[in-house]
PDB file of N, CA and C in Angstrom:
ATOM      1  N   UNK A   1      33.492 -24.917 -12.138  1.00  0.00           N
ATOM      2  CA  UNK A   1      34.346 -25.937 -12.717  1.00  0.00           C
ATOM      3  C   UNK A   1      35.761 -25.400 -12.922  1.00  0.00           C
ATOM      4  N   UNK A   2      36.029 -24.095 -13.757  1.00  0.00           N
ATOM      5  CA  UNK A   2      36.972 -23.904 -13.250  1.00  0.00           C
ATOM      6  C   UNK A   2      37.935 -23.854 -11.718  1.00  0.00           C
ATOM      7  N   UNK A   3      37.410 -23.485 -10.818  1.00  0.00           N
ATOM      8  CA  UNK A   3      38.031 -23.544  -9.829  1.00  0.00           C
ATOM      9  C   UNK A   3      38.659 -24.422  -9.644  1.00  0.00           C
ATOM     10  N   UNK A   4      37.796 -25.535  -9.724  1.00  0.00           N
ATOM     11  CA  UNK A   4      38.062 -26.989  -9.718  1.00  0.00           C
ATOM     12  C   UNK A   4      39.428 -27.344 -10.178  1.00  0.00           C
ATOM     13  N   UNK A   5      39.346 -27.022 -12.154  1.00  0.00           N
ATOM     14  CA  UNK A   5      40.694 -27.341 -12.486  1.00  0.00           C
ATOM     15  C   UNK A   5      41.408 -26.119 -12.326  1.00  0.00           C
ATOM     16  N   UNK A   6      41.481 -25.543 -11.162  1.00  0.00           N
ATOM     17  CA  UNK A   6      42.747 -24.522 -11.183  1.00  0.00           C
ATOM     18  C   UNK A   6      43.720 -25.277  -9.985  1.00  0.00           C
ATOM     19  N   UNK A   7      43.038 -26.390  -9.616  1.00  0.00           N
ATOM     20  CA  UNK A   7      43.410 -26.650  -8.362  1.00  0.00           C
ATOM     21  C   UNK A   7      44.237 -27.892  -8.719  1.00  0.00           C
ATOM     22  N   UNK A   8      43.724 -28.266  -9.930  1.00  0.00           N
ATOM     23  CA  UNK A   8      44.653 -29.629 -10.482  1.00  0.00           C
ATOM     24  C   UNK A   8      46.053 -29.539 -11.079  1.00  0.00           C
ATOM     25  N   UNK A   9      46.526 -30.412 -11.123  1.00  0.00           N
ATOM     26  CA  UNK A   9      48.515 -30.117 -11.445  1.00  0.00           C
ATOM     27  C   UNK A   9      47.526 -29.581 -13.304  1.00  0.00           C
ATOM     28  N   UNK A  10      48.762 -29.519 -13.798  1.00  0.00           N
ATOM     29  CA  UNK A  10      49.117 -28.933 -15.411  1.00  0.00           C
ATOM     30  C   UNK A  10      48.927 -30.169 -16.213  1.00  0.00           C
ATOM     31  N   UNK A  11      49.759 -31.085 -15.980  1.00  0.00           N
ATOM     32  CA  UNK A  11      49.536 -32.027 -16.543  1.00  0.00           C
ATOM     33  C   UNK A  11      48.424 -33.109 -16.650  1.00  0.00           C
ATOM     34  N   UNK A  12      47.227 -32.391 -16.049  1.00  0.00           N
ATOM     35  CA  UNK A  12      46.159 -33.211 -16.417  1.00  0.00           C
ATOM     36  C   UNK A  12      45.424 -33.385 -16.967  1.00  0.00           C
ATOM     37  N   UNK A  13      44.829 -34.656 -17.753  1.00  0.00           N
ATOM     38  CA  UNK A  13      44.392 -34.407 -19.204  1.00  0.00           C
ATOM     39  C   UNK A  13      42.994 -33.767 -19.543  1.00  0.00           C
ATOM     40  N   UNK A  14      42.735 -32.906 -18.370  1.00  0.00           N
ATOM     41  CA  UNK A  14      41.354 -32.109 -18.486  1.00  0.00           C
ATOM     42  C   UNK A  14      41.371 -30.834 -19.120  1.00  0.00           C
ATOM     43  N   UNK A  15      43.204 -30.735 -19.065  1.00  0.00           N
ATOM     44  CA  UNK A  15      43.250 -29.118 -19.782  1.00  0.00           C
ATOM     45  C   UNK A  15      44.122 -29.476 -21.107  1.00  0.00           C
ATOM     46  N   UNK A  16      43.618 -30.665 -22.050  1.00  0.00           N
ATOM     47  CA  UNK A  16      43.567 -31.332 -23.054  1.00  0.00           C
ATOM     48  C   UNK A  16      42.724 -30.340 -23.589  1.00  0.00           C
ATOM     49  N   UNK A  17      43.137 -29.682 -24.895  1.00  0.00           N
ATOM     50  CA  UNK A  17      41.754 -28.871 -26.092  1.00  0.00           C
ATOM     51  C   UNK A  17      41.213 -30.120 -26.502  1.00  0.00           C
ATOM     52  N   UNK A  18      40.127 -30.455 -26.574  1.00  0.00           N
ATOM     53  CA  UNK A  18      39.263 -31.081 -27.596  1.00  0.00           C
ATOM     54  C   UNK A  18      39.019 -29.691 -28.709  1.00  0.00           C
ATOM     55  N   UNK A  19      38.894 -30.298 -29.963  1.00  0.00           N
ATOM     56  CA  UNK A  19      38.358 -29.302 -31.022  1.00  0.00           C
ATOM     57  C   UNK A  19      37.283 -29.234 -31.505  1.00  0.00           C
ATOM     58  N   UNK A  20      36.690 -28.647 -31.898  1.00  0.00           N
ATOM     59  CA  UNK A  20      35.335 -28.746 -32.680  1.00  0.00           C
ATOM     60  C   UNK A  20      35.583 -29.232 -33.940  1.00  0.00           C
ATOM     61  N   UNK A  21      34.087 -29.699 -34.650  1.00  0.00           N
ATOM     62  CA  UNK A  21      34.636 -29.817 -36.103  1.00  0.00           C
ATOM     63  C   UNK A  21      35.203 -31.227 -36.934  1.00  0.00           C
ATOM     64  N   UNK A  22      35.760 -32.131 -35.942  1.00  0.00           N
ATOM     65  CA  UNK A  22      36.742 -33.128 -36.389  1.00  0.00           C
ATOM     66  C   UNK A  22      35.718 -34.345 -36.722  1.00  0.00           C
ATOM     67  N   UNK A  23      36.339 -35.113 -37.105  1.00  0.00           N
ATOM     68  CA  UNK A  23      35.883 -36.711 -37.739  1.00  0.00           C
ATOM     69  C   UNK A  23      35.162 -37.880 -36.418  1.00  0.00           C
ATOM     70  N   UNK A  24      34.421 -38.855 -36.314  1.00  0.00           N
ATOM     71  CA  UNK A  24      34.376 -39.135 -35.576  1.00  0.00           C
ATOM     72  C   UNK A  24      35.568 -40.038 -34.877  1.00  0.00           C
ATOM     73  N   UNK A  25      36.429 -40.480 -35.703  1.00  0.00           N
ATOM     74  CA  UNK A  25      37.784 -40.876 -35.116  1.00  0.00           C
ATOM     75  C   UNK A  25      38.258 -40.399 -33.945  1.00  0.00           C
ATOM     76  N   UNK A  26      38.381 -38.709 -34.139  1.00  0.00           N
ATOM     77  CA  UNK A  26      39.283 -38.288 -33.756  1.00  0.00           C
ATOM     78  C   UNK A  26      38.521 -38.040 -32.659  1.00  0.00           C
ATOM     79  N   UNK A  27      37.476 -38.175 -32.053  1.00  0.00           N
ATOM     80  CA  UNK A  27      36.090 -38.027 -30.594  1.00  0.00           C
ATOM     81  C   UNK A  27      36.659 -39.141 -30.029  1.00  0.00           C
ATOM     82  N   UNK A  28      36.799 -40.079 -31.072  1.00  0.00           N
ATOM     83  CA  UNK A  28      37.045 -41.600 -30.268  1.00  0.00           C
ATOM     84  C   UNK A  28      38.290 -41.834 -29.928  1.00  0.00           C
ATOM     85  N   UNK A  29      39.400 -41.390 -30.228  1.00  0.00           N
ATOM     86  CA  UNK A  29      40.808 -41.179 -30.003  1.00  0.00           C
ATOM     87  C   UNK A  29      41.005 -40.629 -28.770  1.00  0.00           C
ATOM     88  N   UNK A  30      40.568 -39.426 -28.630  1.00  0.00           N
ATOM     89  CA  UNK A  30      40.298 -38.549 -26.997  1.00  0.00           C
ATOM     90  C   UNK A  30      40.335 -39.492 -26.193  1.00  0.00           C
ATOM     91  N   UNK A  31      38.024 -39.736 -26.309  1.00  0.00           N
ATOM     92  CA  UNK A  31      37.648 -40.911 -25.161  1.00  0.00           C
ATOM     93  C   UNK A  31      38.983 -42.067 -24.846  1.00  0.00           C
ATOM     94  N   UNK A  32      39.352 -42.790 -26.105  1.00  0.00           N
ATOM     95  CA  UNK A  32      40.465 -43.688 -25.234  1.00  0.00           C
ATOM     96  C   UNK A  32      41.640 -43.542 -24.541  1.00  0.00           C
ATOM     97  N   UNK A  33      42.040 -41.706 -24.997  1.00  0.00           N
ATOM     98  CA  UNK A  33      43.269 -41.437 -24.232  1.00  0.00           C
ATOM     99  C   UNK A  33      42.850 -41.224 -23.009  1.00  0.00           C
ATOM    100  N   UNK A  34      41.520 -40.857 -23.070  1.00  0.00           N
ATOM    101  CA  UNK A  34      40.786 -40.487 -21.366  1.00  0.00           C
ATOM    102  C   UNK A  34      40.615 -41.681 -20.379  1.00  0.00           C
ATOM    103  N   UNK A  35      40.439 -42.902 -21.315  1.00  0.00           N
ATOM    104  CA  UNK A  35      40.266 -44.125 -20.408  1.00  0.00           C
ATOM    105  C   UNK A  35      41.318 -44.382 -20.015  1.00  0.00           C
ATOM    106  N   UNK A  36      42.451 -44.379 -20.835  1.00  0.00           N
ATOM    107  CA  UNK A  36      43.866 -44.822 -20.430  1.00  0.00           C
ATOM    108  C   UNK A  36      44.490 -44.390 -19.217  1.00  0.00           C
ATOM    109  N   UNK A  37      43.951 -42.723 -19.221  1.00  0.00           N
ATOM    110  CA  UNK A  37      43.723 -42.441 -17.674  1.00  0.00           C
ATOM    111  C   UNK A  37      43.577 -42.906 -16.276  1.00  0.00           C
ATOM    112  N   UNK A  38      42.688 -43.330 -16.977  1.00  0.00           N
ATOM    113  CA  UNK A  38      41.269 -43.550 -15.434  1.00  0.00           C
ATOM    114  C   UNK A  38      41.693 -45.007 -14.758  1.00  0.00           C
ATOM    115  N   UNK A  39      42.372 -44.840 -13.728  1.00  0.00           N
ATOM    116  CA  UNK A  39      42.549 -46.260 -12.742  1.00  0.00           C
ATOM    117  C   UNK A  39      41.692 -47.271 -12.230  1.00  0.00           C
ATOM    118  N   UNK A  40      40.617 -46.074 -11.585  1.00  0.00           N
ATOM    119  CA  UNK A  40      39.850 -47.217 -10.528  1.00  0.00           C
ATOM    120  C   UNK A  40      38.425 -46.827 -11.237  1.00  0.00           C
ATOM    121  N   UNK A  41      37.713 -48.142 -10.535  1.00  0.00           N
ATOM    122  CA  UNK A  41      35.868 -47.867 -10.724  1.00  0.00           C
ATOM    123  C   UNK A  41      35.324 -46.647 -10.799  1.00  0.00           C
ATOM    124  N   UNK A  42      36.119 -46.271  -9.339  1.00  0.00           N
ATOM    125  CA  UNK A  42      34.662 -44.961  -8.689  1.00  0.00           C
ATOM    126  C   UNK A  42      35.350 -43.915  -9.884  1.00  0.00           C
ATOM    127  N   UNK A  43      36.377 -43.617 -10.322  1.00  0.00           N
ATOM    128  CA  UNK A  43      36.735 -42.557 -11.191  1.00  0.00           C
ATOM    129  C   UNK A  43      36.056 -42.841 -12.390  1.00  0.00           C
ATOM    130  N   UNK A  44      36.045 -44.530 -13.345  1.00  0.00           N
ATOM    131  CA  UNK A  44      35.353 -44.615 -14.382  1.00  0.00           C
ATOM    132  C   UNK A  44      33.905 -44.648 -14.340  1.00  0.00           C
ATOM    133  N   UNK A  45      33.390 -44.711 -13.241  1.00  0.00           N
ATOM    134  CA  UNK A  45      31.761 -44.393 -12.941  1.00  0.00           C
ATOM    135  C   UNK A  45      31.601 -43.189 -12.928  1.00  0.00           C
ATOM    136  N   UNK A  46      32.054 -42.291 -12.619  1.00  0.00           N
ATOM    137  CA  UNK A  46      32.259 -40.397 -12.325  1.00  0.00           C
ATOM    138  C   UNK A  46      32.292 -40.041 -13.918  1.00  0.00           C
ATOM    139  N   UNK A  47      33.330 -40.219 -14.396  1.00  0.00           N
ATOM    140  CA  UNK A  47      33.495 -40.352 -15.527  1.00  0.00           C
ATOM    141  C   UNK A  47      32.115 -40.515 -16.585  1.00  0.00           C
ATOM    142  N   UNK A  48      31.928 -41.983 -16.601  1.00  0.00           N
ATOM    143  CA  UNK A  48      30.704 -42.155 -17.776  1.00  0.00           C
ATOM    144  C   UNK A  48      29.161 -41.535 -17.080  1.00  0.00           C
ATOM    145  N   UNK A  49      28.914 -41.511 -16.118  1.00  0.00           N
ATOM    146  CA  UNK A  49      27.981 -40.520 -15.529  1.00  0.00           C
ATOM    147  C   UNK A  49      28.076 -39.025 -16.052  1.00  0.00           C
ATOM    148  N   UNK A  50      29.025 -38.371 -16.177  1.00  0.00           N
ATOM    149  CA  UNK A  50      29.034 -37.118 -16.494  1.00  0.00           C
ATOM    150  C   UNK A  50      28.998 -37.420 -18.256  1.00  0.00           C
ATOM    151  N   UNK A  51      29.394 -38.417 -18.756  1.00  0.00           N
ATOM    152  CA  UNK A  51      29.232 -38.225 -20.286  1.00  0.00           C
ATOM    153  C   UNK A  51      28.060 -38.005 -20.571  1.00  0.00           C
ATOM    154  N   UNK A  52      26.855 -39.254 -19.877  1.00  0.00           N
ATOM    155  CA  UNK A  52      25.567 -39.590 -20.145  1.00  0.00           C
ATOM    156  C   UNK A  52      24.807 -38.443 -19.448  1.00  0.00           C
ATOM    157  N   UNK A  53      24.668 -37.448 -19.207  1.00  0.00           N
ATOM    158  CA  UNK A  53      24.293 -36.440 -18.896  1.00  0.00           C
ATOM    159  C   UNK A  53      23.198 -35.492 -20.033  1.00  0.00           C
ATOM    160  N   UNK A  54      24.072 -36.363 -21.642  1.00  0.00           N
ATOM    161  CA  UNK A  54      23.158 -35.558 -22.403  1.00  0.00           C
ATOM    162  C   UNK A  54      22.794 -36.953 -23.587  1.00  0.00           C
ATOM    163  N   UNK A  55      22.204 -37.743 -22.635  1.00  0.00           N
ATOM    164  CA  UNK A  55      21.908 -39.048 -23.127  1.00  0.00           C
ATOM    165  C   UNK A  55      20.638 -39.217 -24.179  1.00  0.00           C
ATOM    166  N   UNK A  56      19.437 -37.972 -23.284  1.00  0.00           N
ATOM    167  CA  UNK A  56      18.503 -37.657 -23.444  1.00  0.00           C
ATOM    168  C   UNK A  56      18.214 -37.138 -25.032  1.00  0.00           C
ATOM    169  N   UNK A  57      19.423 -36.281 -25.247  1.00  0.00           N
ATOM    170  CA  UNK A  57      19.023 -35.938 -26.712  1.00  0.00           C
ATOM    171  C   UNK A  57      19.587 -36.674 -27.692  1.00  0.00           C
ATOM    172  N   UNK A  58      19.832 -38.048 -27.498  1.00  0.00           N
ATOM    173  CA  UNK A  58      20.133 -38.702 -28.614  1.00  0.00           C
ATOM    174  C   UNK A  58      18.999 -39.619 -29.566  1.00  0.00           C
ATOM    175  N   UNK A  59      19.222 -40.067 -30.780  1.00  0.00           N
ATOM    176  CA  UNK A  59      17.846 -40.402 -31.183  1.00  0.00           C
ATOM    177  C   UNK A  59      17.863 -42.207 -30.969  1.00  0.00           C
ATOM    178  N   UNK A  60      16.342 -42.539 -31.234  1.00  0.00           N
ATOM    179  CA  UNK A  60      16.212 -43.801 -30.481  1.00  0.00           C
ATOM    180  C   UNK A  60      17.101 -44.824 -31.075  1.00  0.00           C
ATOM    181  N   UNK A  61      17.781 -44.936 -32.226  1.00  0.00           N
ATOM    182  CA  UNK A  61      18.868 -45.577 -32.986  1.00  0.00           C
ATOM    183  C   UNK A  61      20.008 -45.658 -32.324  1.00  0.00           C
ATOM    184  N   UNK A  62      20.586 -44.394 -31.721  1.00  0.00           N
ATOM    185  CA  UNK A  62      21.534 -44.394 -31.087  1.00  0.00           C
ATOM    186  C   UNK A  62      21.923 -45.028 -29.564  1.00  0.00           C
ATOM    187  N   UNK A  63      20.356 -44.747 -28.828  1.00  0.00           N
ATOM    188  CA  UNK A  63      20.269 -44.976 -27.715  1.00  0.00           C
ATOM    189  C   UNK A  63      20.246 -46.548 -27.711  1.00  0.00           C
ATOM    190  N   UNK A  64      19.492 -47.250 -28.619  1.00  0.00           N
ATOM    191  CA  UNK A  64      19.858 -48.693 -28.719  1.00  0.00           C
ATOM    192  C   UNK A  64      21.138 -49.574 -29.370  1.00  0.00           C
ATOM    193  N   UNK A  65      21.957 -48.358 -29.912  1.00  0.00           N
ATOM    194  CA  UNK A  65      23.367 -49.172 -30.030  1.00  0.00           C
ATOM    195  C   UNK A  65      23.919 -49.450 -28.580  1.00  0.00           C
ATOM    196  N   UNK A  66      23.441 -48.019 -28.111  1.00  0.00           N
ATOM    197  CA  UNK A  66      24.509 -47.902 -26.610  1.00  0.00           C
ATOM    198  C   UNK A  66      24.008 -49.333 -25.787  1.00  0.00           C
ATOM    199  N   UNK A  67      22.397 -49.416 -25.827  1.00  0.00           N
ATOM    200  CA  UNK A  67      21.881 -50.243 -24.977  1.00  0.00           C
ATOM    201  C   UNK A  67      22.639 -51.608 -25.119  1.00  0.00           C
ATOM    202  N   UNK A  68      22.876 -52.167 -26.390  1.00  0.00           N
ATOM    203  CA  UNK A  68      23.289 -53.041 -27.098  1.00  0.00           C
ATOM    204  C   UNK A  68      24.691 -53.411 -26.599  1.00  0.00           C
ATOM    205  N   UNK A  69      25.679 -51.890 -26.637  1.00  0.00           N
ATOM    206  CA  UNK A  69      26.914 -51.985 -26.422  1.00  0.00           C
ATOM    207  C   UNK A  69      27.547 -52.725 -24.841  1.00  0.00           C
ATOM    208  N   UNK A  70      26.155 -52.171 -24.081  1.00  0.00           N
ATOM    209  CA  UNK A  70      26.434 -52.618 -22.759  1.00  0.00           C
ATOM    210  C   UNK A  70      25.736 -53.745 -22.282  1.00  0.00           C
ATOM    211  N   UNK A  71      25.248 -54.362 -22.966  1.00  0.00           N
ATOM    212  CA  UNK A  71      24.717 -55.685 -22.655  1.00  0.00           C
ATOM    213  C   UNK A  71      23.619 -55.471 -21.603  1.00  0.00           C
ATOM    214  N   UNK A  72      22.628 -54.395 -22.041  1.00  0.00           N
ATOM    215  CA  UNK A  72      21.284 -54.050 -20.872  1.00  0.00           C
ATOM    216  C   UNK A  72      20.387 -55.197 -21.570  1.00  0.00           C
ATOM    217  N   UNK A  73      20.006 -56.018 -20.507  1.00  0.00           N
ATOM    218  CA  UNK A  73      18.670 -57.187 -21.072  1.00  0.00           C
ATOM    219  C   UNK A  73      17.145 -55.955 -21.151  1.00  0.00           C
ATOM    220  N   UNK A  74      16.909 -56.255 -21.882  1.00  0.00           N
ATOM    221  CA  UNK A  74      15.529 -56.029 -22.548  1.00  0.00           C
ATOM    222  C   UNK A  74      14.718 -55.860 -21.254  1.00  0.00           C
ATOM    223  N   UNK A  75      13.888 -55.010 -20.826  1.00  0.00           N
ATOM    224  CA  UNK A  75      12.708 -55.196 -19.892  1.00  0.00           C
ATOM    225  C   UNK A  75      11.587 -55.972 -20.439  1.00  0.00           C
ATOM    226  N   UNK A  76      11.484 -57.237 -19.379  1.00  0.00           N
ATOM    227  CA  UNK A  76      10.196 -58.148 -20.014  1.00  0.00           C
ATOM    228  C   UNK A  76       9.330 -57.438 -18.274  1.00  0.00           C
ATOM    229  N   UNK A  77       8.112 -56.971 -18.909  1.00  0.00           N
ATOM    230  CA  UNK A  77       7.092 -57.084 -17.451  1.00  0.00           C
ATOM    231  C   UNK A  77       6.277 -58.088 -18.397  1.00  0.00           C
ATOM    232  N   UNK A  78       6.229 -58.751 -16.572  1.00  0.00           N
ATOM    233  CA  UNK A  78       5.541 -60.065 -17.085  1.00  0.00           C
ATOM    234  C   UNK A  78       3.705 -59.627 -16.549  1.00  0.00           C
ATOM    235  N   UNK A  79       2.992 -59.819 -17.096  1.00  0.00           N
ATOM    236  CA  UNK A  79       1.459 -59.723 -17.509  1.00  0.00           C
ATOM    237  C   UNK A  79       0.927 -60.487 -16.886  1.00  0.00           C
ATOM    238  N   UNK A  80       0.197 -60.881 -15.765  1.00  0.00           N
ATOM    239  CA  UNK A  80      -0.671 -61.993 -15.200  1.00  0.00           C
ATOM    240  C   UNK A  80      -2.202 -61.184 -15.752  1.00  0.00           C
ATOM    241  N   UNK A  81      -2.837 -62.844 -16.348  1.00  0.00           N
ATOM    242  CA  UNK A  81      -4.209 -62.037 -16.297  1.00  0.00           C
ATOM    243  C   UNK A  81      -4.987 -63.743 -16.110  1.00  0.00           C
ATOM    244  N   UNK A  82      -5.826 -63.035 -15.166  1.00  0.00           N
ATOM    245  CA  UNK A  82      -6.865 -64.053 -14.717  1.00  0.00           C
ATOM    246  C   UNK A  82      -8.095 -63.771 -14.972  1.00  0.00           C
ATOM    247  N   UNK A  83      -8.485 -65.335 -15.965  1.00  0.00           N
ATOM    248  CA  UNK A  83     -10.116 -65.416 -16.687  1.00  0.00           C
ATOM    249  C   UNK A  83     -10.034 -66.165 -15.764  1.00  0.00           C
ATOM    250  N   UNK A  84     -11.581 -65.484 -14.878  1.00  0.00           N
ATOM    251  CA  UNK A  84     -12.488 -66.340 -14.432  1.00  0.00           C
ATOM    252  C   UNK A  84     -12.914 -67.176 -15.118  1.00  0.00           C
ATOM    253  N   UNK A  85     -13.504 -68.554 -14.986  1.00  0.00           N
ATOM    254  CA  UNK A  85     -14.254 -69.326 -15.640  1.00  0.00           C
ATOM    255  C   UNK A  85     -15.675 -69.046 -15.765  1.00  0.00           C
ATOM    256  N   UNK A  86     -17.130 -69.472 -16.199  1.00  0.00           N
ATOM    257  CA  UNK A  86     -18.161 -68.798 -16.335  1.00  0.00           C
ATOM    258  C   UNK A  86     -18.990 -70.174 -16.133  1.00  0.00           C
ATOM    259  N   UNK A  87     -19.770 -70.125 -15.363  1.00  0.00           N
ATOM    260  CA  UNK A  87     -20.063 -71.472 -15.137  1.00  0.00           C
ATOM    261  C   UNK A  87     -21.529 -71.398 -15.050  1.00  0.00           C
ATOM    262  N   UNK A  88     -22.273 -71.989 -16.190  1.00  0.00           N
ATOM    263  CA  UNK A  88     -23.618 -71.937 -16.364  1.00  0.00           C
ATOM    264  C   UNK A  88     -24.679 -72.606 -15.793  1.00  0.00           C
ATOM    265  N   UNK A  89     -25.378 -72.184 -14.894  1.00  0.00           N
ATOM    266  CA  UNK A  89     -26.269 -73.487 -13.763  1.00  0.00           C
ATOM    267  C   UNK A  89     -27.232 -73.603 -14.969  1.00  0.00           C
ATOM    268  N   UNK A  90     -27.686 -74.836 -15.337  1.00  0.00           N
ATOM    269  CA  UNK A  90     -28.731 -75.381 -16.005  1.00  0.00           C
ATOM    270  C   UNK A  90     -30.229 -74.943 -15.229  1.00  0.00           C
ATOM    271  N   UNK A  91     -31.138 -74.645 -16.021  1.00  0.00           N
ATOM    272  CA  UNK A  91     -31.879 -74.232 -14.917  1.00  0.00           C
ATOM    273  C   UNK A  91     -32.984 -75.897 -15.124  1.00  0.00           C
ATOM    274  N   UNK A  92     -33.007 -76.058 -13.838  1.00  0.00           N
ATOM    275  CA  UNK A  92     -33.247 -77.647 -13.402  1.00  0.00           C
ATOM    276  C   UNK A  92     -34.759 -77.039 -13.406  1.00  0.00           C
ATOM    277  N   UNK A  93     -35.244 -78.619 -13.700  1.00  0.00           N
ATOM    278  CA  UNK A  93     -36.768 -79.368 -14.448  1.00  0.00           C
ATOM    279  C   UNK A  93     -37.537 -78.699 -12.556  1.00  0.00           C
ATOM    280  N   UNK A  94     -38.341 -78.367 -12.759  1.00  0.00           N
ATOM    281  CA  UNK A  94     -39.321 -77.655 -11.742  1.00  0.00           C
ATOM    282  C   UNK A  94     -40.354 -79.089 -11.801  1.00  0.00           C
ATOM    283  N   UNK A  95     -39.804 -79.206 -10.216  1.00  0.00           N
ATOM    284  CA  UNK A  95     -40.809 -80.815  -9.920  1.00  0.00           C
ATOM    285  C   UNK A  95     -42.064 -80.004  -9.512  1.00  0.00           C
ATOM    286  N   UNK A  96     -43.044 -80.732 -10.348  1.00  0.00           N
ATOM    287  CA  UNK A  96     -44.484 -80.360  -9.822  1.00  0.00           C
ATOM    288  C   UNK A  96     -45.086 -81.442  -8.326  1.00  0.00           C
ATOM    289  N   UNK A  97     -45.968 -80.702  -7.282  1.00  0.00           N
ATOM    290  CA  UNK A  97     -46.102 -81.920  -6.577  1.00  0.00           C
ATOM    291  C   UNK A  97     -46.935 -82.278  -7.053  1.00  0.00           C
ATOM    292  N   UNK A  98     -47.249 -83.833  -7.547  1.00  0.00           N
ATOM    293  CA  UNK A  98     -48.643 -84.427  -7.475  1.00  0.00           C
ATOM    294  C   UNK A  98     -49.176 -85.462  -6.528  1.00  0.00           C
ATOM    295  N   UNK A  99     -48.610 -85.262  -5.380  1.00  0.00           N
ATOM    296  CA  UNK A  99     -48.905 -85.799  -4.483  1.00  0.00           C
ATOM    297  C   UNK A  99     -50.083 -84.868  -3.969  1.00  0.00           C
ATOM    298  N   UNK A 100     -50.871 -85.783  -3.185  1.00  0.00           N
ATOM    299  CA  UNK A 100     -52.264 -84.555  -2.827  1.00  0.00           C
ATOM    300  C   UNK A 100     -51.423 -84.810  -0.757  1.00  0.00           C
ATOM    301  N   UNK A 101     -51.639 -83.383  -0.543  1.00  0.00           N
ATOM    302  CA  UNK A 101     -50.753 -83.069   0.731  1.00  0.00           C
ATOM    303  C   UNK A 101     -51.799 -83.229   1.466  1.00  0.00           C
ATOM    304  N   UNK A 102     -53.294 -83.097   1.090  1.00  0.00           N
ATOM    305  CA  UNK A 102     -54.390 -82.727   1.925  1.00  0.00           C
ATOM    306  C   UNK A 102     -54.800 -84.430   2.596  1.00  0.00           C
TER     307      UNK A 102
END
């Protein structure tokens, strides 16, 4: 990564200090000077891809503000379940013959 930014002009806001330590304001102040940046799609997709990288360790409270924030619809799986019907044969009257066959 360094290499990377050795290769970029001076003035770019990657060799911005972030500090440790600070308020959450001041996290959120950054991020928007960083957006103010960012021109096109493919850079703000590059971008929030590398944020969400450590998405994983956030707790499930958090992860559903974000969900919330971005307007993700809910996963519905939809459930098919098929009852057979059960269909009871009567057991039918046993004709005796009384006819004499002989």
């Amino acid at each position: 990564m360094d290499l990377i930014l050795d290769l970029m002009p001076e003035e770019n806001i990657a060799f911005d200090v972030i500090e440790s330590g600070k308020t959450n304001e001041y996290y959120q102040c950054q991020a928007e000077h960083i957006l103010k940046h960012i021109d096109t799609n493919e850079h703000y997709f590059h971008f929030i891809s590398t944020i969400l990288k450590n998405y994983h360790i956030l707790s499930d409270e958090q992860k559903q503000k974000i969900i919330k924030q971005l307007n993700i619809p809910p996963v519905i799986k939809e459930k098919i379940v098929i009852k057979e019907k059960i269909v009871y044969k009567q057991a039918k009257k046993v004709n005796l013959n009384t006819y004499d066959d002989y």
